[in-house]
Protein backbone atom coordinates (compact mmCIF):
# COMPACT_ATOMS: atom_id res chain seq x y z
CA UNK A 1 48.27 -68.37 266.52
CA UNK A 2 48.01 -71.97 268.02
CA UNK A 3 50.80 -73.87 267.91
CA UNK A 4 53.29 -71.33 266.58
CA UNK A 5 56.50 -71.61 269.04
CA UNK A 6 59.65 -69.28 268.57
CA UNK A 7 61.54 -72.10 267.34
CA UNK A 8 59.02 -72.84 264.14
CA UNK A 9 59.04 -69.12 263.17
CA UNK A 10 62.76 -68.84 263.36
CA UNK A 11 62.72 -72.37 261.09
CA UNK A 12 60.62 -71.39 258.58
CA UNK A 13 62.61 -67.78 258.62
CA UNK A 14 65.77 -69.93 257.65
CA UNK A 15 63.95 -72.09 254.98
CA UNK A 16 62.82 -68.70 253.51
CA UNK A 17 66.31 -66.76 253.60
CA UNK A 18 67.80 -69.08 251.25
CA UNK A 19 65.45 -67.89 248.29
CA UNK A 20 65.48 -64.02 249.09
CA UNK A 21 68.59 -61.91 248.53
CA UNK A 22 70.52 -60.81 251.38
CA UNK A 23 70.01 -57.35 251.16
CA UNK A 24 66.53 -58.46 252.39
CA UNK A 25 67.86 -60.67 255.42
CA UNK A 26 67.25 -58.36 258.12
CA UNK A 27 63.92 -56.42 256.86
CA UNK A 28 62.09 -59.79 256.82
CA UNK A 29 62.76 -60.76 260.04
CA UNK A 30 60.31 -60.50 263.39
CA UNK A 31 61.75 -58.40 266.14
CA UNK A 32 62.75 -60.18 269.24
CA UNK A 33 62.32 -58.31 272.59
CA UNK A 34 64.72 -59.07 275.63
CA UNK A 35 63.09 -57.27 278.56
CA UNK A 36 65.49 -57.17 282.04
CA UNK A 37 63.29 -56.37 285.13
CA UNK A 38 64.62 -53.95 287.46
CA UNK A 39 64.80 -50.33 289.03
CA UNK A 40 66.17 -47.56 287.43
CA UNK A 41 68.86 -45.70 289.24
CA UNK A 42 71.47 -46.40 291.04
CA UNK A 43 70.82 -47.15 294.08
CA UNK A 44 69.43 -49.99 293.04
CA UNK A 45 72.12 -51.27 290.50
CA UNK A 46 73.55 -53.88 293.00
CA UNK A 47 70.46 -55.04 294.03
CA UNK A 48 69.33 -58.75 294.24
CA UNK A 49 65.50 -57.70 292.37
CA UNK A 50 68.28 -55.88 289.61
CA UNK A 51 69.65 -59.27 288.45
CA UNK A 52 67.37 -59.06 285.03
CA UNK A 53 68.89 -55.70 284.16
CA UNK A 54 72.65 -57.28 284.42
CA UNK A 55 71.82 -60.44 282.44
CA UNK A 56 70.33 -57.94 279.68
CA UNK A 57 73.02 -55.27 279.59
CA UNK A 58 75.63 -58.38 279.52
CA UNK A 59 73.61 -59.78 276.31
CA UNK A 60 74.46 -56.36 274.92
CA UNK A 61 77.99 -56.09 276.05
CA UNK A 62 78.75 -59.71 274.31
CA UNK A 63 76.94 -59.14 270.85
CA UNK A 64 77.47 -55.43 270.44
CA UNK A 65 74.44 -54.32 270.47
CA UNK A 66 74.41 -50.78 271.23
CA UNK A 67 73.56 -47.40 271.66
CA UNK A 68 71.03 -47.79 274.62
CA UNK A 69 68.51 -44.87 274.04
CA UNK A 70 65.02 -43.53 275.81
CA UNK A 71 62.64 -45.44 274.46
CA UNK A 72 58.97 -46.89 275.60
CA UNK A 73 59.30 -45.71 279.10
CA UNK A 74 62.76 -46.88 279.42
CA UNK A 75 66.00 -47.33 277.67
CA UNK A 76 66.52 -50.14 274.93
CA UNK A 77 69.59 -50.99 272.47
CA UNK A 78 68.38 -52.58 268.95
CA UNK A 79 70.91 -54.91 267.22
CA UNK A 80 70.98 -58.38 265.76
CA UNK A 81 70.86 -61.58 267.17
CA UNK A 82 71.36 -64.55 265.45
CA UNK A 83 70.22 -62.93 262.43
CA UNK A 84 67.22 -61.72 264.63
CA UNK A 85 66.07 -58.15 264.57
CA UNK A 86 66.92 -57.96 269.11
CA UNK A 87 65.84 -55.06 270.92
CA UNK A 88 66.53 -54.92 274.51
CA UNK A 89 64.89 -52.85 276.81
CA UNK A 90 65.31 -51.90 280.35
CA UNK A 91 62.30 -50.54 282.01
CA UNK A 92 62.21 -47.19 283.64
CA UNK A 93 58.92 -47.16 285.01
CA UNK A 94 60.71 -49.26 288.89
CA UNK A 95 59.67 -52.40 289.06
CA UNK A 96 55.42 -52.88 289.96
CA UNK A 97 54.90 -50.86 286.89
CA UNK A 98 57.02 -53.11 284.60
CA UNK A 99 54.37 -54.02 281.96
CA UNK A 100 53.73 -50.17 280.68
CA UNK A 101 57.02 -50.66 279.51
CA UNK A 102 56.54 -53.63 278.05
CA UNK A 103 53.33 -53.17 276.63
CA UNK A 104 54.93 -49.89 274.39
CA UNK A 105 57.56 -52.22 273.00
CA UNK A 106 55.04 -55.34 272.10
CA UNK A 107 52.24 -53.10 270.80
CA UNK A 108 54.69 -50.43 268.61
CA UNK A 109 56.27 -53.88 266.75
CA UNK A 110 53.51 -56.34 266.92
CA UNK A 111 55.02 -58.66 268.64
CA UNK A 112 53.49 -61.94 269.77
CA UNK A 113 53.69 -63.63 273.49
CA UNK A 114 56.35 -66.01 271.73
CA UNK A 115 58.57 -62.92 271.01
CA UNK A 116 59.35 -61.34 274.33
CA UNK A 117 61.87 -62.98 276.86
CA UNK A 118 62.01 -61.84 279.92
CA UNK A 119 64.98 -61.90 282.66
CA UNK A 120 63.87 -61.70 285.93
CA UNK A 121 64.87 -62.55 289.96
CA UNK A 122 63.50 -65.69 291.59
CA UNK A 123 63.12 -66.39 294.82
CA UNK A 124 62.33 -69.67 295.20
CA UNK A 125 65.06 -70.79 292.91
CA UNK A 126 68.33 -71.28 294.96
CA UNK A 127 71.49 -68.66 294.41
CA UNK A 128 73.23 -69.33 290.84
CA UNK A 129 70.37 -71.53 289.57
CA UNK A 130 68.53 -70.39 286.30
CA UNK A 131 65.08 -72.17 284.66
CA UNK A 132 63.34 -71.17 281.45
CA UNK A 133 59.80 -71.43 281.24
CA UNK A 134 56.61 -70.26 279.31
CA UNK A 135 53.61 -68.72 281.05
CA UNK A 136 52.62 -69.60 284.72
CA UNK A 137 52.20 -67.64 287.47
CA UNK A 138 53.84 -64.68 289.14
CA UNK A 139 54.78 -66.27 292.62
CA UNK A 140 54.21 -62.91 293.63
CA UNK A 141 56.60 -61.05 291.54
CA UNK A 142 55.41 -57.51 291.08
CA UNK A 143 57.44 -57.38 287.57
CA UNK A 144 55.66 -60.22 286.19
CA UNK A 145 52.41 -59.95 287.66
CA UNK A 146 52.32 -56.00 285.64
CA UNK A 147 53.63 -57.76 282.71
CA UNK A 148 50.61 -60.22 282.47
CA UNK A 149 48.13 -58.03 283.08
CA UNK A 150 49.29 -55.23 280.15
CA UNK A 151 50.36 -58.10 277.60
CA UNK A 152 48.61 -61.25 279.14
CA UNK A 153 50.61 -64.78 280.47
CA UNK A 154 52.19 -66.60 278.04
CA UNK A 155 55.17 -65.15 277.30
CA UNK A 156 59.12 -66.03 278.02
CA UNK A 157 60.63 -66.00 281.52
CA UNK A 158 64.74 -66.87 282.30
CA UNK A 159 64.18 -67.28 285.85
CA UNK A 160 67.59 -66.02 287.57
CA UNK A 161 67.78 -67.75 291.16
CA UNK A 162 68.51 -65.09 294.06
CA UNK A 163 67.76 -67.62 297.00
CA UNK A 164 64.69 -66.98 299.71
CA UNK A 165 65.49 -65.19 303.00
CA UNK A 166 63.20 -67.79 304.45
CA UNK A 167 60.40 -65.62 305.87
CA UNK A 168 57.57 -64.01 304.01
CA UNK A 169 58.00 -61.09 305.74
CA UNK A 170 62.06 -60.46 304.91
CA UNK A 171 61.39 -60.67 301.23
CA UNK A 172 61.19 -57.41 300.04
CA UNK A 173 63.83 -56.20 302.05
CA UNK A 174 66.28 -58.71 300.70
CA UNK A 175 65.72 -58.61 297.12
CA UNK A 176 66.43 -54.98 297.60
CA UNK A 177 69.59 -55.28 298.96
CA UNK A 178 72.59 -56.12 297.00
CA UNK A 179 74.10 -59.23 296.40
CA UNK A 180 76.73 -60.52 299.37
CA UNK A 181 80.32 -59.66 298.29
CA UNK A 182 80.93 -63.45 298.22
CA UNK A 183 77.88 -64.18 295.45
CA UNK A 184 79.28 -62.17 293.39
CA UNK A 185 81.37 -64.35 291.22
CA UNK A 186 78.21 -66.78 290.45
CA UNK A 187 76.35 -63.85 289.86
CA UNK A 188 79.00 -62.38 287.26
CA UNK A 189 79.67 -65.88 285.81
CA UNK A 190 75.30 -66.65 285.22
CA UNK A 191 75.13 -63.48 283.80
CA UNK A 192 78.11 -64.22 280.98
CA UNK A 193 77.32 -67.63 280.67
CA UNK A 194 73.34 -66.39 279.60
CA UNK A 195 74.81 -63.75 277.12
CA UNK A 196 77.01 -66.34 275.22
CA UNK A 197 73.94 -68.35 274.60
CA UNK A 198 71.55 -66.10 274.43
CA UNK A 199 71.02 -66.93 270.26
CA UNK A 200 69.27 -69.96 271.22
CA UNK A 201 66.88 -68.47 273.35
CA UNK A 202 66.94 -66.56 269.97
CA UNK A 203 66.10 -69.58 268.04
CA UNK A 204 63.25 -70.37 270.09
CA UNK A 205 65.63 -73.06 271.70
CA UNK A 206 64.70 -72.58 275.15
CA UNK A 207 66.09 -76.14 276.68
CA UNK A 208 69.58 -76.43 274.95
CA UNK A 209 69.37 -72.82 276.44
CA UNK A 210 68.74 -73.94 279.99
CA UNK A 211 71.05 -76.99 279.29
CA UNK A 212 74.43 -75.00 277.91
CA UNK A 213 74.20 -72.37 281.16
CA UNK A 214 73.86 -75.22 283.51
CA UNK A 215 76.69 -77.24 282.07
CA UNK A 216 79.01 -73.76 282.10
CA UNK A 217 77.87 -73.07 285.84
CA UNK A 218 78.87 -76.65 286.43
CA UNK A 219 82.43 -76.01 284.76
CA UNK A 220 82.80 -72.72 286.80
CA UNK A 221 82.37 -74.73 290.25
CA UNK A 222 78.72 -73.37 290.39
CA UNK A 223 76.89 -76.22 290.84
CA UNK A 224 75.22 -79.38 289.10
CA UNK A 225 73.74 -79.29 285.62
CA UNK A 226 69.89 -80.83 284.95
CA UNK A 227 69.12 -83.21 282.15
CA UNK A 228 67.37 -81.62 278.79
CA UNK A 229 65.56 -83.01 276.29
CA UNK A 230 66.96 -81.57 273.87
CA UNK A 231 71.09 -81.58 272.22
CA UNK A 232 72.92 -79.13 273.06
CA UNK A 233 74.93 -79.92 269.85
């Protein structure tokens, strides 16, 4: 639907609550999907191209959202999230075949592009840096690039910066190796900092998102923050 944003649906989903009983809260509202990009197993659970799994399993460590089972060619957990009907999922399907996944979830709930967030490595994003954006291009990320062509382009993307190993050709074995013992206390602190503010990505609040992580990297002696349009209030 033109125009429609995450953050107008979750307003008018507010403006409506305070007429319907509360008994109703939950049924009423549109399922939100958090999607981690990844490989199953683990041999791969320390791995740099794994970072989208860890930010997703730490959103469901922090709001409780829980049991993880098999479901749409992966595992997912379903709980709320800011009064949003959250399912997270994990894919199973390793990483170039991401959007089968993907695809299951969105199609079995109806979801639209605005709905589904996804976590994901970036390489040309320095170490500890994170951007949210809409749509774009892949940069070459298999995870992505199977996501857009199962559900199309537009949807949500928390880019998680891993750092480039500065040659084309050392790429794919260095987002398959695991992180460096000494990046693992950004990595650790971006990951918690992104669960405790995940409900305004939940809101459709994508900026004061960005804004909120930067400023807690920044506290943790990660880095600078970036101006946002938008309060973080």
């Amino acid at each position: 639907m033109p125009g429609v944003t995450r953050q107008s649906i979750h307003f008018r989903k507010k403006m409506d609550a305070r007429v319907k009983p509360a008994h109703d809260a939950m049924d009423d509202h549109l399922m939100l999907l958090f999607v981690g990009l990844g490989n199953p197993g683990a041999r791969y659970a320390g791995n740099r191209h794994n970072i989208g799994f860890r930010a997703v399993e730490a959103i469901a460590k922090r709001h409780g959202i829980s049991p993880w089972r098999r479901r749409f060619q992966g595992v997912a957990a379903e709980g709320p999230l800011d009064g949003e009907r959250g399912l997270l999922l994990l894919p199973g399907t390793y990483m170039n075949e991401s959007g089968r996944a993907v695809a299951d979830a969105a199609h079995f709930y109806k979801l639209g592009l605005a709905d589904i967030v996804v976590f994901h490595d970036e390489i040309d994003l320095a170490p500890a840096k994170m951007r949210v954006k809409t749509g774009g291009g892949t940069a070459g990320h298999n995870g992505l690039r199977s996501i857009s062509a199962h559900i199309g382009n537009d949807y949500r993307r928390v880019r998680i910066g891993v750092g480039h190993p500065g040659a084309k050709d050392l790429v794919e074995s260095y987002v398959l190796n695991d992180f460096a013992k000494d990046e693992r206390p950004w990595v650790e602190a971006l990951c918690d900092l992104i669960a405790d503010n995940a409900a305004l990505l939940a809101q459709g609040r994508d900026a004061a998102f960005q804004n909120k992580v930067h400023l807690g990297m920044r506290a943790k002696g990660f880095g600078e923050p970036e101006a946002s349009d938008e309060s973080t209030d």
